[in-house]
C-alpha atoms as a PDB file:
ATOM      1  CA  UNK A   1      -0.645  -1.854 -14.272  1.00  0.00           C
ATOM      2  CA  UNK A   2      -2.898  -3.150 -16.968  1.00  0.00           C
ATOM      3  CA  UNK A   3      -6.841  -2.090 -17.040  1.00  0.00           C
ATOM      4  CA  UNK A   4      -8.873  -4.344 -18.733  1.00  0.00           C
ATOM      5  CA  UNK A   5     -12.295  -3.633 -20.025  1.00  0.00           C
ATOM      6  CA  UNK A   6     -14.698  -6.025 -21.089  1.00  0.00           C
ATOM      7  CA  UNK A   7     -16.957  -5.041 -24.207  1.00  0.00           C
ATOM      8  CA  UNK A   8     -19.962  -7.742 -24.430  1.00  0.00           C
ATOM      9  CA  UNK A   9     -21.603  -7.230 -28.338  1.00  0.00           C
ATOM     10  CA  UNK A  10     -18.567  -6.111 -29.718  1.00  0.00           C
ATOM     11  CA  UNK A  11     -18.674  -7.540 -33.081  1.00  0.00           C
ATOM     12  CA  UNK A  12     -20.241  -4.787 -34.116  1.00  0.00           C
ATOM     13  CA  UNK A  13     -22.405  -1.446 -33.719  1.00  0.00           C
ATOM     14  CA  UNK A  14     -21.774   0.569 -30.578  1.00  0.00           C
ATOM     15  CA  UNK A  15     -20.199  -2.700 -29.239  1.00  0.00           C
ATOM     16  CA  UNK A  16     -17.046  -2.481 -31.871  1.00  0.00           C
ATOM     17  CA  UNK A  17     -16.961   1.388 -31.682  1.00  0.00           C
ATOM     18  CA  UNK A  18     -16.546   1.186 -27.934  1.00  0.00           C
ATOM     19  CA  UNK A  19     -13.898  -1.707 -27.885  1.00  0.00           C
ATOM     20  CA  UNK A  20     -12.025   0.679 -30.513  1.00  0.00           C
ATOM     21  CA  UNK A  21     -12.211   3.521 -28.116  1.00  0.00           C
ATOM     22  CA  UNK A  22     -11.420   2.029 -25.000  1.00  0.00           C
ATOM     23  CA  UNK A  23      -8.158   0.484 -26.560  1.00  0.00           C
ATOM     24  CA  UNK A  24      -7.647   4.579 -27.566  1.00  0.00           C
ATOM     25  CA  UNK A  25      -7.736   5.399 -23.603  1.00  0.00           C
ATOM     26  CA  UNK A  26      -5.164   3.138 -22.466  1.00  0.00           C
ATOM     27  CA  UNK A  27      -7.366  -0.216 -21.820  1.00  0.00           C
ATOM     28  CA  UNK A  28      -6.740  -3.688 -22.469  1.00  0.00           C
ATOM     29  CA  UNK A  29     -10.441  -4.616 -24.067  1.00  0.00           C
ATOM     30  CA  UNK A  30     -11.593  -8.252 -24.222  1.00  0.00           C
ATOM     31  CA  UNK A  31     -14.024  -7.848 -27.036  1.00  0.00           C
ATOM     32  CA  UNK A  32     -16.683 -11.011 -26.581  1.00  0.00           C
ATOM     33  CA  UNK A  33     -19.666 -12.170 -28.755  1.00  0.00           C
ATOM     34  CA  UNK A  34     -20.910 -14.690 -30.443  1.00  0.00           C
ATOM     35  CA  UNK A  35     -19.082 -14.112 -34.065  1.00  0.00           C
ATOM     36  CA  UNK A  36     -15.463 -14.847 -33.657  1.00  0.00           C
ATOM     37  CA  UNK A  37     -14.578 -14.012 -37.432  1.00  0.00           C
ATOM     38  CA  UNK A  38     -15.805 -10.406 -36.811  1.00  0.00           C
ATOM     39  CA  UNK A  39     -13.812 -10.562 -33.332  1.00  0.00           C
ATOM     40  CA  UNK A  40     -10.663 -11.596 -34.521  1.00  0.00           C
ATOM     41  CA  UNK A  41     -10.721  -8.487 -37.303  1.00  0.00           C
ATOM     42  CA  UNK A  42     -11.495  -5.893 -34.892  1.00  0.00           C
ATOM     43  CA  UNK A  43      -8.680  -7.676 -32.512  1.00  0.00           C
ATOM     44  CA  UNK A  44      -6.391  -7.215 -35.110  1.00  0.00           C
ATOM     45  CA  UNK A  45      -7.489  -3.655 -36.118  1.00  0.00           C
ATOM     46  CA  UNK A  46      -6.923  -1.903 -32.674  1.00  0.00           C
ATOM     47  CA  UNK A  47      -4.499  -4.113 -31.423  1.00  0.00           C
ATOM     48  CA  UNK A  48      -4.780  -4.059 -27.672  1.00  0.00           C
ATOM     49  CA  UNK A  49      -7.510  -6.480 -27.259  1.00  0.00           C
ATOM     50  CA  UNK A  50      -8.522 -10.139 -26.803  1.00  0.00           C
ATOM     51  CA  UNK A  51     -11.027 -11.702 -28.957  1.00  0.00           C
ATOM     52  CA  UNK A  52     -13.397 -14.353 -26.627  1.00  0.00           C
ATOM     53  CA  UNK A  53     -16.455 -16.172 -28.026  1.00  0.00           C
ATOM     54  CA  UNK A  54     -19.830 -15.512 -25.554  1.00  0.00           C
ATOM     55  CA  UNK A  55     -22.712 -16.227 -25.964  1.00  0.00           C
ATOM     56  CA  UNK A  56     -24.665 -13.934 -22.964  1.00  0.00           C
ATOM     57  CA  UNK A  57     -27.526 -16.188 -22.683  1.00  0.00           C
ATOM     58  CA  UNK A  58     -25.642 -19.241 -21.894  1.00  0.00           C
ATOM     59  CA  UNK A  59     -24.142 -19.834 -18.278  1.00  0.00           C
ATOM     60  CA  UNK A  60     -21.032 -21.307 -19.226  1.00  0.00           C
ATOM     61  CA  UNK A  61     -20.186 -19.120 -22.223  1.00  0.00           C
ATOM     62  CA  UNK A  62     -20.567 -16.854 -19.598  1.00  0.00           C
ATOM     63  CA  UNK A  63     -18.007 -18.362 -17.487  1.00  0.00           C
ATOM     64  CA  UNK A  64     -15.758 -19.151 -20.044  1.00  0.00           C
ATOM     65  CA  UNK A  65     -15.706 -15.587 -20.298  1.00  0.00           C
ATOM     66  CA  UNK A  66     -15.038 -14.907 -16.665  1.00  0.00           C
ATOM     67  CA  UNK A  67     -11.890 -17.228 -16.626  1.00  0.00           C
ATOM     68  CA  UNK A  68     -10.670 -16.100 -19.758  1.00  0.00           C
ATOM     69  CA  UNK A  69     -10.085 -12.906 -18.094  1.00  0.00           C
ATOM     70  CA  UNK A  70      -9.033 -14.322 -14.904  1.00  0.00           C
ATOM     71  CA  UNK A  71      -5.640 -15.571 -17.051  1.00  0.00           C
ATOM     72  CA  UNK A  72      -4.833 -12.566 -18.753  1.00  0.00           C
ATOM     73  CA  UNK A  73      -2.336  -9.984 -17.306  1.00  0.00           C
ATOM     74  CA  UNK A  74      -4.040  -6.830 -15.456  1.00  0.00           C
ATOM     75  CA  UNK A  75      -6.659  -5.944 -13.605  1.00  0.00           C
ATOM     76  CA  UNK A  76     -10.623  -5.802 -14.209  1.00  0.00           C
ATOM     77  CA  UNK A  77     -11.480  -2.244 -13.439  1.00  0.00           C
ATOM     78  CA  UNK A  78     -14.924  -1.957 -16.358  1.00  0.00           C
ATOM     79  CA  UNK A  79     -16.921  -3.514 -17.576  1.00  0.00           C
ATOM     80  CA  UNK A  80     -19.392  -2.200 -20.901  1.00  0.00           C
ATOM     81  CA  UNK A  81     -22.876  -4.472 -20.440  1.00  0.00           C
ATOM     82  CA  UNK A  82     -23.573  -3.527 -24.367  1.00  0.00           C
ATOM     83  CA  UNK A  83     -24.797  -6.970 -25.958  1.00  0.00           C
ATOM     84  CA  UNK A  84     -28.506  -6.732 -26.377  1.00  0.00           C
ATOM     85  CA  UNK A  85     -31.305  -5.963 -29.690  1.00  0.00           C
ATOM     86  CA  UNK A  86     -34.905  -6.045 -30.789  1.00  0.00           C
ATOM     87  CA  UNK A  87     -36.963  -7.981 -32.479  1.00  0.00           C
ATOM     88  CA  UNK A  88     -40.227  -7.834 -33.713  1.00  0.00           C
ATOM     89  CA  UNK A  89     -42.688  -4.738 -34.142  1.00  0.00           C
ATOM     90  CA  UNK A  90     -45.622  -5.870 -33.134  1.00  0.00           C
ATOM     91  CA  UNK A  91     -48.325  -5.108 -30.894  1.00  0.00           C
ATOM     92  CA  UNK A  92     -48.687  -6.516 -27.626  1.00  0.00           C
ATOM     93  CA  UNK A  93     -52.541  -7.940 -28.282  1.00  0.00           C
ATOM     94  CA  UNK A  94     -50.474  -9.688 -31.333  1.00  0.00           C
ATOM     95  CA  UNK A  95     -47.056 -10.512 -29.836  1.00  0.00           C
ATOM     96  CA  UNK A  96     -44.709 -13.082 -30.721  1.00  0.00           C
ATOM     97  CA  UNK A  97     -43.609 -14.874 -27.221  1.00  0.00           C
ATOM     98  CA  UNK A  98     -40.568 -16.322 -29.060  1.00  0.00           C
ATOM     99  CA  UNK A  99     -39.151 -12.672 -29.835  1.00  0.00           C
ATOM    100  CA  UNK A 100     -39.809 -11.113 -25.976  1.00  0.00           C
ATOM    101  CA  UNK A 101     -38.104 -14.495 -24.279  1.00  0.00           C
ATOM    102  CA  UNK A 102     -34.834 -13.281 -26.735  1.00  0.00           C
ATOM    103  CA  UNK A 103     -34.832  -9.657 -25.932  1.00  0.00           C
ATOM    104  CA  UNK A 104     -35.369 -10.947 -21.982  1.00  0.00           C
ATOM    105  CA  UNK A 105     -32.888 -13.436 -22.562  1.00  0.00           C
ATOM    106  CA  UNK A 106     -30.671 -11.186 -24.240  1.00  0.00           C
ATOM    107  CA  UNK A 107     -31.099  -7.679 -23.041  1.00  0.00           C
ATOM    108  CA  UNK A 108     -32.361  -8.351 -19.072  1.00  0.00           C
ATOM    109  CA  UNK A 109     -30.841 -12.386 -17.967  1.00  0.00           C
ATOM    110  CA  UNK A 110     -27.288 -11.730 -20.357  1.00  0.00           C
ATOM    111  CA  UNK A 111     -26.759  -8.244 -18.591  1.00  0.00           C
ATOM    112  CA  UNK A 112     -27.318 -10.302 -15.616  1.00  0.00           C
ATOM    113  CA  UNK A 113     -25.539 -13.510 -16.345  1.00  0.00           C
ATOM    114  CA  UNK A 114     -22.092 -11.069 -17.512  1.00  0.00           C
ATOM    115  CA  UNK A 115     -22.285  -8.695 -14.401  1.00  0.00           C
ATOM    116  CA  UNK A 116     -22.664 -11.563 -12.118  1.00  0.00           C
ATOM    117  CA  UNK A 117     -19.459 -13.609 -13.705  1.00  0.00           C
ATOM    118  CA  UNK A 118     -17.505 -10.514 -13.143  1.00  0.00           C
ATOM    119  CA  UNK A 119     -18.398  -8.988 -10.507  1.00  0.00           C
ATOM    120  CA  UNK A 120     -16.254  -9.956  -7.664  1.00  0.00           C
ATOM    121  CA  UNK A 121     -13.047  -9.164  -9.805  1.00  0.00           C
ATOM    122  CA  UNK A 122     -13.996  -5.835 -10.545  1.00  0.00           C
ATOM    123  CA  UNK A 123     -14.963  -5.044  -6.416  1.00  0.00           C
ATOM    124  CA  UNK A 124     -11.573  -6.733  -5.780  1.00  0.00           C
ATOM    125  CA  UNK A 125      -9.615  -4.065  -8.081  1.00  0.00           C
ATOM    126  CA  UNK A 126     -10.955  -1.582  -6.198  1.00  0.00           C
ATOM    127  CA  UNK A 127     -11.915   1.086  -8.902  1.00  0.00           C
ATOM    128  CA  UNK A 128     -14.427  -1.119 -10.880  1.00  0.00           C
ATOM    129  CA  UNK A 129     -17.087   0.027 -13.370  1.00  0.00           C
ATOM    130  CA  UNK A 130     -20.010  -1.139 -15.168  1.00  0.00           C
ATOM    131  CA  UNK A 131     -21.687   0.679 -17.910  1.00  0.00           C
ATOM    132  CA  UNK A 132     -24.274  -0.637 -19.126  1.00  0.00           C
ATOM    133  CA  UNK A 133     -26.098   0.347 -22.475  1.00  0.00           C
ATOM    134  CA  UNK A 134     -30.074   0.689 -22.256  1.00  0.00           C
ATOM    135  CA  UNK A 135     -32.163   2.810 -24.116  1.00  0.00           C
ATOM    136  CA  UNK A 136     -34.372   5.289 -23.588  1.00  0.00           C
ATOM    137  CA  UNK A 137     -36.623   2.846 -24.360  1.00  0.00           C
ATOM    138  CA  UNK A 138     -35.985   1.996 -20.944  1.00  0.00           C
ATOM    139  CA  UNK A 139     -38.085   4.935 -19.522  1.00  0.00           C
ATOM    140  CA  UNK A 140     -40.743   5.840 -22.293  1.00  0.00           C
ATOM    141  CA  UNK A 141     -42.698   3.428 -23.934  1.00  0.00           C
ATOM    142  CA  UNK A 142     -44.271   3.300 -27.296  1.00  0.00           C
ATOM    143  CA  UNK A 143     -46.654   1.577 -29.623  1.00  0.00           C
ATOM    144  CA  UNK A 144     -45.049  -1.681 -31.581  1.00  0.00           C
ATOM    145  CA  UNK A 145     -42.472  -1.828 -29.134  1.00  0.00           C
ATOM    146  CA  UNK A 146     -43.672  -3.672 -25.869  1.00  0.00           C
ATOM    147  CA  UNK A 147     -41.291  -6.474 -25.927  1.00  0.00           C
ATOM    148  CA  UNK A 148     -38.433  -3.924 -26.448  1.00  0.00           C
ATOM    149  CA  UNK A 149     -39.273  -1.538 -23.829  1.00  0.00           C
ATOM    150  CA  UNK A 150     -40.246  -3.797 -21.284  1.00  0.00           C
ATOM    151  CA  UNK A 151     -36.814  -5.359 -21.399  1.00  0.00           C
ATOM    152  CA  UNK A 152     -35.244  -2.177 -21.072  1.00  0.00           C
ATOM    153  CA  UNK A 153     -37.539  -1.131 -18.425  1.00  0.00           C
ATOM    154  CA  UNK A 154     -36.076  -4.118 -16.504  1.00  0.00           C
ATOM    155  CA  UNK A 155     -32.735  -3.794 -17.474  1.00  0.00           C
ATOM    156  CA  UNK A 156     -32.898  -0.540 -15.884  1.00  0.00           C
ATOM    157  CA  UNK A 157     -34.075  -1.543 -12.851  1.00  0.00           C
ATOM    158  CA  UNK A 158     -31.807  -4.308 -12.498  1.00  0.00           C
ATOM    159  CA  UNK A 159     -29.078  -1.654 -12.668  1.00  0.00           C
ATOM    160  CA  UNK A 160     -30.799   0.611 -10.363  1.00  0.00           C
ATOM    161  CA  UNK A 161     -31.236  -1.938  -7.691  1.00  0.00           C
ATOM    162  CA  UNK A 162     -27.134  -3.120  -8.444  1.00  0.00           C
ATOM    163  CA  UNK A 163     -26.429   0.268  -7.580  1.00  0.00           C
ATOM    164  CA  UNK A 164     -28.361   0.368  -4.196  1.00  0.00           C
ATOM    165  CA  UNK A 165     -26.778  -3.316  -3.447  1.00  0.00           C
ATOM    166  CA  UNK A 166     -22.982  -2.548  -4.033  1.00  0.00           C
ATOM    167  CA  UNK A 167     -23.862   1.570  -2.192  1.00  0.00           C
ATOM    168  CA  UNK A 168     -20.401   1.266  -0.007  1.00  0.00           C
ATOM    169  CA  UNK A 169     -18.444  -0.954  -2.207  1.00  0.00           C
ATOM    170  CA  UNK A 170     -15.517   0.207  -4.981  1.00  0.00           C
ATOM    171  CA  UNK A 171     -17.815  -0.291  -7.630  1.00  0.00           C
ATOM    172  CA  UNK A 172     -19.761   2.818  -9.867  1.00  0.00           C
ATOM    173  CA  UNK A 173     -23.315   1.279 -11.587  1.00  0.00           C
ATOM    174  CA  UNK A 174     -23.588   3.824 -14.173  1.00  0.00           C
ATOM    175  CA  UNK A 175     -26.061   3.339 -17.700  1.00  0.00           C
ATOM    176  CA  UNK A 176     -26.606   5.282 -20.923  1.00  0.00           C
ATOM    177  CA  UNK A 177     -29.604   5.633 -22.720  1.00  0.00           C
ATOM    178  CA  UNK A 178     -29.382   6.633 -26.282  1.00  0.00           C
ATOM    179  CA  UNK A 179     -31.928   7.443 -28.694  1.00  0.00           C
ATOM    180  CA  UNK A 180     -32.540   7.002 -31.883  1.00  0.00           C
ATOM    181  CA  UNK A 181     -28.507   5.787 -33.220  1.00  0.00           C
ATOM    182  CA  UNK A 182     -28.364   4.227 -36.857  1.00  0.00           C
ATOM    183  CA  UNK A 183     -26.074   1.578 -36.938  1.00  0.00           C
ATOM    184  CA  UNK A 184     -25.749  -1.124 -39.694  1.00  0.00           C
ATOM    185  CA  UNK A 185     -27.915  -4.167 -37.905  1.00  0.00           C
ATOM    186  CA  UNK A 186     -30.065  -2.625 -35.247  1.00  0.00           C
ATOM    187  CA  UNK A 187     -33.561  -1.644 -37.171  1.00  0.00           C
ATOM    188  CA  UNK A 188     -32.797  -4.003 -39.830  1.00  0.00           C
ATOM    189  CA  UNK A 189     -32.552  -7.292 -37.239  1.00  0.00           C
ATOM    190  CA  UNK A 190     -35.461  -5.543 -35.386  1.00  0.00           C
ATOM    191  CA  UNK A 191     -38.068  -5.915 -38.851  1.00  0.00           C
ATOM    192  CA  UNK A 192     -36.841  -9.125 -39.862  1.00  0.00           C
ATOM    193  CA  UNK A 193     -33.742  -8.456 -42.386  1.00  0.00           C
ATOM    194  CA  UNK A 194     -36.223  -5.922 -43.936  1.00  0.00           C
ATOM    195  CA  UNK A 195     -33.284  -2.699 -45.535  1.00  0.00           C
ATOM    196  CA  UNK A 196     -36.614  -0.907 -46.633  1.00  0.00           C
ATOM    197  CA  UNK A 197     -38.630  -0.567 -43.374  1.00  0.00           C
ATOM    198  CA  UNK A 198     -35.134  -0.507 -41.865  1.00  0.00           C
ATOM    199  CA  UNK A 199     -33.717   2.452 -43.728  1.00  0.00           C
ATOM    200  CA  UNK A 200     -37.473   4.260 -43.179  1.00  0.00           C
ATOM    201  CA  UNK A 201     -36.955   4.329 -39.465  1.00  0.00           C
ATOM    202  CA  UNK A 202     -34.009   7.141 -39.862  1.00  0.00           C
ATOM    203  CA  UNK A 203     -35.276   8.209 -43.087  1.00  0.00           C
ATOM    204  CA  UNK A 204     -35.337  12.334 -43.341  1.00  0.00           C
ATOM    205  CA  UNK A 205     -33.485  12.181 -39.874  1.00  0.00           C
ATOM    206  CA  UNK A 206     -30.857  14.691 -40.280  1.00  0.00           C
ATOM    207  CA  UNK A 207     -27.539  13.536 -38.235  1.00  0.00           C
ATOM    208  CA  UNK A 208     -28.866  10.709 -36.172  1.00  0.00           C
ATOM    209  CA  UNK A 209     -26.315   9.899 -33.743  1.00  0.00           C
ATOM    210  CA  UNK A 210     -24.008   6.846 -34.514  1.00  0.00           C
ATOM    211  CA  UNK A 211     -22.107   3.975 -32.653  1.00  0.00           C
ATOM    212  CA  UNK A 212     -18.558   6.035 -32.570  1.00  0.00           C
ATOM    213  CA  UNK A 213     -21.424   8.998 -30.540  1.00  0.00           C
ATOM    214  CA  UNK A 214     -22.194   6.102 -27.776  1.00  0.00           C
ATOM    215  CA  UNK A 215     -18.483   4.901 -27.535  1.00  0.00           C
ATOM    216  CA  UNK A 216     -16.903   8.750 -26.973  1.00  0.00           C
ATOM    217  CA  UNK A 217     -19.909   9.124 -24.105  1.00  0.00           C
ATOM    218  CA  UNK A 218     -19.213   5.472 -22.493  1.00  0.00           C
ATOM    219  CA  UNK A 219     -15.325   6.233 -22.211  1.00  0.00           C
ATOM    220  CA  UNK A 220     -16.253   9.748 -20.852  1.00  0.00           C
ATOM    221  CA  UNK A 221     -18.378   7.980 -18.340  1.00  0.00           C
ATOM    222  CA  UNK A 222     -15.596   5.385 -17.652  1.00  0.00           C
ATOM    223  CA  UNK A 223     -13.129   7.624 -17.199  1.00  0.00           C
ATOM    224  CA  UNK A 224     -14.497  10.447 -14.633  1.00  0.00           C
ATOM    225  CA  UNK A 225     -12.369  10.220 -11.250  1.00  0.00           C
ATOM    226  CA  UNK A 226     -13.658   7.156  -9.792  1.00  0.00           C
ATOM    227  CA  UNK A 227     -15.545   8.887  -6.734  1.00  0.00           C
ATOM    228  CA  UNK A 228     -17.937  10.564  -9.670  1.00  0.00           C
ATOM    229  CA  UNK A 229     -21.205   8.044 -10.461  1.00  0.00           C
ATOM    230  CA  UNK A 230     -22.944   9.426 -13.569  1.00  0.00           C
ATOM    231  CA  UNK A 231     -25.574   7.360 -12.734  1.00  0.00           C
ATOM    232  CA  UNK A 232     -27.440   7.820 -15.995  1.00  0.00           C
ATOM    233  CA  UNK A 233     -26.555   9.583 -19.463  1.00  0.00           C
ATOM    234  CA  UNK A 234     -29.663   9.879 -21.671  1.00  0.00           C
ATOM    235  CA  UNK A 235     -27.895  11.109 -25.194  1.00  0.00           C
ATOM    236  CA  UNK A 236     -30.214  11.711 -28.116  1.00  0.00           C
ATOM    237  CA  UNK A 237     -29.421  13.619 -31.535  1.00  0.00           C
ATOM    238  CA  UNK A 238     -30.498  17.292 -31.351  1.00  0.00           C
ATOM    239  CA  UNK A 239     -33.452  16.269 -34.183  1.00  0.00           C
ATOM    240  CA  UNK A 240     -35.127  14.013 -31.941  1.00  0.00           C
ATOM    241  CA  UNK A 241     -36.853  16.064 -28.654  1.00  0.00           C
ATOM    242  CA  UNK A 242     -38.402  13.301 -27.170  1.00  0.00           C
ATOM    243  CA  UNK A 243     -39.476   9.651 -28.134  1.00  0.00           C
ATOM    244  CA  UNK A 244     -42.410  10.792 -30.088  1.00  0.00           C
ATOM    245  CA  UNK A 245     -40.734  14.024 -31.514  1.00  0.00           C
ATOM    246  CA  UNK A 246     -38.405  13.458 -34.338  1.00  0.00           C
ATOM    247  CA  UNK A 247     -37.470  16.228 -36.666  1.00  0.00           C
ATOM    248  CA  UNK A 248     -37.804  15.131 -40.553  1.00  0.00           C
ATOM    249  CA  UNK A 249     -36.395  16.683 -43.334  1.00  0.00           C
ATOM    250  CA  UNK A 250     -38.731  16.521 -46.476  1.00  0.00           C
END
């Protein structure tokens, strides 16, 4: 029997890494997003995988999503809730509205929207899992970055309160929150298409983690015997203690 996984953000970042590993452990991955060019490539790259256009903040992307699975040939056991992002650095007496409605669009009502859609398929398999990526973000806030960890506050409540919900059912809630991970659009959509503010973000950072890092911890995490809930996996690089304590080189 087939698994299938579904990888939302998987055009790229930690979104195409984990697609690529998944496909590695044995699963059937429906890569979605909202740039099919970049979909079809990494489709074609790893092989066992379908490419499907979503759009997380709109209800019947969503569901086109949902029934696109629905016809393919296996079973929905997980499910990787990794589309998301920042934008803006600015300070909350200063905040742009437009920029926290996206990352609550995007990070909060698209988890949301995607778990919702395929939900009942993945209690009806039996073993289901979701994984979904926060940030730890999500538990420690910071200066310049209300919008961002305010969404991933909520985010990880919603998943939280999922996990009380389905307490019973065949279905592990389990999230990751990484640190600081350099990938090639994160900081640099965050500031605005800005490479020099972007690069100065990980500059002197020795070995900050990267998206293949966050891909070999979500299959770990996916593929524990099924009565094992890792309920949350906080992974940062060893030069980075704590959300205020990075370690940089001169």
């Amino acid at each position: 029997m087939v698994n299938i996984a579904v990888v939302t953000g998987a055009s790229s970042g930690i979104g195409a890494a984990t697609a690529r590993r998944l496909a590695g452990e044995g699963f059937h991955v429906v890569a979605a997003a909202r740039r099919v060019d970049r979909l079809e490539a990494l489709v074609k790259e790893i092989g066992t995988a379908t490419a499907v256009e979503c759009d997380v903040t709109d209800d019947t992307s969503v569901a086109r999503l949902a029934a696109a699975v629905a016809g393919l040939d296996g079973t929905l056991t997980l499910l990787v809730n990794n589309a998301g992002g920042a934008r803006g650095a600015d300070e909350v007496a200063n905040g742009s509205v437009d920029d926290w409605q996206w990352m609550y669009d995007v990070n909060v009502l698209g988890t949301l929207r995607v778990t919702k859609a395929l939900l009942p398929a993945l209690e009806a398999s039996g073993r289901g899992t979701i994984v979904t990526v926060g940030s730890t973000a999500g538990f420690v806030v910071y200066e310049t970055g209300g919008g961002y960890t305010a969404a991933k506050h909520a985010e990880n409540a919603l998943m939280g309160t999922l996990r009380l919900e389905l307490a019973g059912k065949p279905v592990r809630v389990m999230e990751i929150d990484p640190g600081m991970v350099r990938t090639d659009e994160f900081a640099l959509n965050r500031l605005g298409g800005d490479r020099a503010r972007a690069d100065a973000v990980y500059q002197g950072v020795r070995e900050p983690l990267v998206a293949d890092d966050i891909a070999d911890c979500i299959a770990f995490m996916a593929t524990r015997a099924h009565h094992v809930n890792i309920d949350r996996l906080v992974v940062r690089p060893i030069a980075q203690a704590a959300q205020h304590k990075v370690v940089r080189e001169k």
